[in-house]
Protein backbone atom coordinates (compact mmCIF):
# COMPACT_ATOMS: atom_id res chain seq x y z
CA UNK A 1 -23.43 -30.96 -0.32
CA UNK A 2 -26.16 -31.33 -2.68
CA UNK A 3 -25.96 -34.92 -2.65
CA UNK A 4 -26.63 -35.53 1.24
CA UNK A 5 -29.82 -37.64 1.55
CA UNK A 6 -32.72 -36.13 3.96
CA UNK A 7 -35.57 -37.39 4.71
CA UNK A 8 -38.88 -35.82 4.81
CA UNK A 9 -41.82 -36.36 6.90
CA UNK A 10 -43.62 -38.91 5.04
CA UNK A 11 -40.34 -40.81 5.47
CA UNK A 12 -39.49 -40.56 1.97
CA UNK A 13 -35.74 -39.42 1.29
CA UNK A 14 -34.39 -36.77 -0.99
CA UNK A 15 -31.38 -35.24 -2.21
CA UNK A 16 -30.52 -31.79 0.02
CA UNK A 17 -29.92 -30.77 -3.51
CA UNK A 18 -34.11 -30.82 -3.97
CA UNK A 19 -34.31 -28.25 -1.52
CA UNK A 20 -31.00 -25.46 -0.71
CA UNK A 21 -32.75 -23.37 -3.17
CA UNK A 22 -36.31 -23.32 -1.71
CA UNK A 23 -38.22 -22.13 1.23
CA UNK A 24 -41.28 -21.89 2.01
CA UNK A 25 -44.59 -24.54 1.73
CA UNK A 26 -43.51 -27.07 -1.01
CA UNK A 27 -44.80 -29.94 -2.66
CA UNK A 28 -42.99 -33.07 -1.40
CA UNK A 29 -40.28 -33.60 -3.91
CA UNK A 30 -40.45 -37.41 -3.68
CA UNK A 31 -44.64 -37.97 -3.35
CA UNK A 32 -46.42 -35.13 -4.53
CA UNK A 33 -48.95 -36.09 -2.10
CA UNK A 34 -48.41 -33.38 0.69
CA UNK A 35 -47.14 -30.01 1.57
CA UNK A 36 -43.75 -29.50 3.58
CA UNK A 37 -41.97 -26.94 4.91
CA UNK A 38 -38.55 -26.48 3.63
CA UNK A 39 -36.82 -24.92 7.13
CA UNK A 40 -38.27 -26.95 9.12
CA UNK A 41 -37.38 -30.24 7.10
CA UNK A 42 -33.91 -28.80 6.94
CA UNK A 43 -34.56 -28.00 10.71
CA UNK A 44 -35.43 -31.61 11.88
CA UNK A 45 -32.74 -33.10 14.25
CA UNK A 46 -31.58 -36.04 11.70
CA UNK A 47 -31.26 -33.49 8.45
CA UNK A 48 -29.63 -31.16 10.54
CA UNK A 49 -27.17 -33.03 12.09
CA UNK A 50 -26.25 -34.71 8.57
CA UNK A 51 -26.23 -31.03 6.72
CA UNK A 52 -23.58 -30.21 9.56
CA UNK A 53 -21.78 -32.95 9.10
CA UNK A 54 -20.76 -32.72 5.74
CA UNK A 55 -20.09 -29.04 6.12
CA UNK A 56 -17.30 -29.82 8.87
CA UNK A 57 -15.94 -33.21 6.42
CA UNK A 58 -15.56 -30.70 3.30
CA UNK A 59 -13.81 -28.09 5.31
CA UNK A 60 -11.62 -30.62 6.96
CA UNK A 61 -11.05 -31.66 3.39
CA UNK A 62 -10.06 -28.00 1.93
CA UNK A 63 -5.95 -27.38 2.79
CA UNK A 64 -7.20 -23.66 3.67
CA UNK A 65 -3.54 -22.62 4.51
CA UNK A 66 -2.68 -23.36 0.93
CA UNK A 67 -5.80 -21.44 -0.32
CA UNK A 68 -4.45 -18.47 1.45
CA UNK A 69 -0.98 -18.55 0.77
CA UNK A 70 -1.60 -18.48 -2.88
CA UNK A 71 -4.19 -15.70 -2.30
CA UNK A 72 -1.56 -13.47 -0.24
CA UNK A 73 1.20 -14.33 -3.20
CA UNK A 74 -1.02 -13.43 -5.86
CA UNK A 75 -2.36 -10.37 -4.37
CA UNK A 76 0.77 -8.97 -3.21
CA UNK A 77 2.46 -10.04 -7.10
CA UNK A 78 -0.45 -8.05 -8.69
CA UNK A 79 0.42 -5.13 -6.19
CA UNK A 80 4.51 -5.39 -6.60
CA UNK A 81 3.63 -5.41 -10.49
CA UNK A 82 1.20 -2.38 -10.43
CA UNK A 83 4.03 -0.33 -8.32
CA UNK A 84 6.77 -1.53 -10.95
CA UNK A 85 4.45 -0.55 -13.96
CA UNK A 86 3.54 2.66 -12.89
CA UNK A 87 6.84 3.48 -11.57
CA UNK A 88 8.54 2.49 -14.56
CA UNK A 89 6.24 4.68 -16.59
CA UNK A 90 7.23 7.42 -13.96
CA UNK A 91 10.70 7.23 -14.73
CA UNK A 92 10.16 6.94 -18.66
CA UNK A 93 8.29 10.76 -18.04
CA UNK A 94 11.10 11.73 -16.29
CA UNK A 95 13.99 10.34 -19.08
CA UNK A 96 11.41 12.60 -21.59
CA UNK A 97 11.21 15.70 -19.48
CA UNK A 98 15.15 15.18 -18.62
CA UNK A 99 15.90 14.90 -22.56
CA UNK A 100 13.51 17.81 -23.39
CA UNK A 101 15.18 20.31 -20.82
CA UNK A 102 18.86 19.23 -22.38
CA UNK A 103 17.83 20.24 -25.82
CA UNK A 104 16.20 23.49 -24.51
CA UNK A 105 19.69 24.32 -22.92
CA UNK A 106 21.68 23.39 -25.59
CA UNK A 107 19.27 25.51 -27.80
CA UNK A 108 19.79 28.30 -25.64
CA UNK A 109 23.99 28.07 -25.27
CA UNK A 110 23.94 27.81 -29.07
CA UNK A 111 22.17 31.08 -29.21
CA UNK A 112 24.08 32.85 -26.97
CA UNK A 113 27.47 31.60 -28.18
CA UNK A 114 26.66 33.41 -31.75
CA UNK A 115 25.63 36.45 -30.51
CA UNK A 116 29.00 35.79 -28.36
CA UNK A 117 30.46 35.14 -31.97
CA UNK A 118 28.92 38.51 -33.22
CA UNK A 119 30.56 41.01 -31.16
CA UNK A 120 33.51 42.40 -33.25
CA UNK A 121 36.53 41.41 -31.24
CA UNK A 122 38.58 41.09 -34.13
CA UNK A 123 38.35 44.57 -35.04
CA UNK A 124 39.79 45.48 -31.70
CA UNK A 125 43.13 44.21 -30.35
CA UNK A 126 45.97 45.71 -28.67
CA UNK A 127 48.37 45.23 -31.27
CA UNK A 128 46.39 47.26 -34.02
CA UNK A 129 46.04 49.82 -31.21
CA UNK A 130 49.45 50.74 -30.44
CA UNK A 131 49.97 50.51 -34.84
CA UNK A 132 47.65 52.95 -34.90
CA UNK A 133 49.40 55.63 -32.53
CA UNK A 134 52.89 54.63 -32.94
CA UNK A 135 54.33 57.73 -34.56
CA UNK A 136 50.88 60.15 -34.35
CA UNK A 137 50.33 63.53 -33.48
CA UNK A 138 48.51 63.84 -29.95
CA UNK A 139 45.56 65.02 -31.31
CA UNK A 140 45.57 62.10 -34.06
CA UNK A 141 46.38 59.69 -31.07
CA UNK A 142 43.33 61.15 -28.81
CA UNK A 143 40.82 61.04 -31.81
CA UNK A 144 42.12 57.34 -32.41
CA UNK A 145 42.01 56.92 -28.85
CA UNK A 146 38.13 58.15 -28.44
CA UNK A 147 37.39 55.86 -31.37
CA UNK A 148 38.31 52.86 -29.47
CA UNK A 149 36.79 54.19 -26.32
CA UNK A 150 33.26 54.06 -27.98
CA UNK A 151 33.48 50.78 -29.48
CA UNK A 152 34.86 49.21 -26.24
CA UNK A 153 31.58 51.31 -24.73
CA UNK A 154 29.53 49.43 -27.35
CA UNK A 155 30.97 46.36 -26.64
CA UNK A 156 31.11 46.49 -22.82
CA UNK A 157 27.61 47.26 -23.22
CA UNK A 158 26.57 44.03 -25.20
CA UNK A 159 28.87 41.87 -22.79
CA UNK A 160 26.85 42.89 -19.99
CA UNK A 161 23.43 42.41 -21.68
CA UNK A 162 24.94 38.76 -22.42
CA UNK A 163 26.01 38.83 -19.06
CA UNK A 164 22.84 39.08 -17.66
CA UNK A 165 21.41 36.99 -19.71
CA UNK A 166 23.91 33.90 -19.09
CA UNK A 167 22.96 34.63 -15.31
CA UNK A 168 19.22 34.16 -15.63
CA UNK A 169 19.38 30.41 -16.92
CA UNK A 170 19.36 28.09 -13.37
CA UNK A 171 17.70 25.55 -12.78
CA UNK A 172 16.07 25.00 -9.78
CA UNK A 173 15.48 21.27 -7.99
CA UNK A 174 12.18 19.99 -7.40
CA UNK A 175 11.23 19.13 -3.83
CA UNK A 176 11.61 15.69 -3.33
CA UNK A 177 9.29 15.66 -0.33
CA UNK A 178 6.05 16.63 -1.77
CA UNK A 179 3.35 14.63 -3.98
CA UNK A 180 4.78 11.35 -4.39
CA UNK A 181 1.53 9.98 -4.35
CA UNK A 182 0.25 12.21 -7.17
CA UNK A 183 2.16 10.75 -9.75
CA UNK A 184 2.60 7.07 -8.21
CA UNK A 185 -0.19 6.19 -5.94
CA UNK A 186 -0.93 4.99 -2.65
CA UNK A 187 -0.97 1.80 -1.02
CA UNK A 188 -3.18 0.75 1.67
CA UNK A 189 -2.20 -1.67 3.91
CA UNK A 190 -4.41 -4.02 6.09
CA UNK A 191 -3.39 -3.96 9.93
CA UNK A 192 -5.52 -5.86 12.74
CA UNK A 193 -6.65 -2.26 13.57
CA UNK A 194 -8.22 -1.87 9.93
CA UNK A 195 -7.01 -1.02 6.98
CA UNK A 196 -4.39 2.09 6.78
CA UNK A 197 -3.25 4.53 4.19
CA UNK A 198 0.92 3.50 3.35
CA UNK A 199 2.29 6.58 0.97
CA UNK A 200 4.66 4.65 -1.26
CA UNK A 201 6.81 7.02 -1.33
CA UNK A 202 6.68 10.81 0.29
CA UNK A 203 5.79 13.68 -2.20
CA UNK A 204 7.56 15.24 -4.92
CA UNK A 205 6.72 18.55 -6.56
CA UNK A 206 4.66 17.93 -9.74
CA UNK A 207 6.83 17.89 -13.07
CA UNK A 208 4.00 17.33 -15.79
């Protein structure tokens, strides 16, 4: 563009270059002799039709299509790889959290398997029982009797505290319809209407 060759009113030429900057009264670029106005030199019939020209030759000249192919490919890459990098990092969170709650439960069944351990079993068992009483008095066999009673009291007592316990560990699953978005993002797609909110995925319940 710059290199199209006007010409001015003292029928000097110039380069269009000498003037698609300016506006305004000027000194003539070629002379120095007189004033001209840049819009209406770029105005006159013969500069305008040549500045319109060369416009249409360099678009004719520019494979446009090709321009925006590779514009819609490397747009749509960047936002395929910003999706894949933030899910990925999504799903390394999740491995952590996943890994964190496995060693919180095995921590916990460790604990309660030695206070399991703990309760005295092995001082109670049916054959020592009937040992014991085999050949008592009544009275021997009903103070032996009472003796087991309140240590399978104490014991039924500490199973059912366990019990309890073992009962109140659950886990309970996210909802895997709420605040997708949150954690991944949202993508807005263009439509002929305007440009429109996409949720990438629905929403899931937050986990940080």
């Amino acid at each position: 563009m710059e290199e199209i060759e006007l010409r001015l009113e003292c029928d000097e030429k110039t380069r269009y270059g000498n003037l698609m900057e300016l506006s305004g009264d000027i000194n003539c670029p070629q002379c120095n002799n007189h004033l001209i106005n840049v819009e209406k030199t770029l105005d006159t019939l013969f500069n305008k039709e040549k500045i319109k020209r060369k416009k249409i030759e360099l678009a004719l000249d520019q494979d446009n299509k090709f321009k925006l192919m590779n514009q819609l490919d490397e747009k749509f890459n960047q936002i395929t790889n910003q999706i894949d990098l933030q899910c990925e990092e999504l799903i390394k969170k999740i491995k952590d959290k996943q890994n964190e709650m496995i060693e919180k439960i095995k921590k916990e069944k460790k604990e309660l398997m030695t206070e399991i351990e703990n309760i005295k079993y092995k001082n109670l068992n049916k054959e020592l029982f009937e040992r014991q009483i085999n050949n008592k008095k009544i009275m021997d066999k009903i103070k032996i009797e009472e003796e087991y009673e309140k240590e399978l009291e104490i014991i039924e007592q500490k199973e059912r505290s366990l019990n309890q316990r073992i009962e109140q560990n659950k886990f309970v699953n996210g909802r895997m319809d709420d605040q997708w978005e949150y954690y991944i993002g949202t993508l807005f797609l263009s439509t002929k209407k305007g440009i429109i909110s996409n949720k990438i995925f629905n929403k899931v319940n937050e986990s940080k």
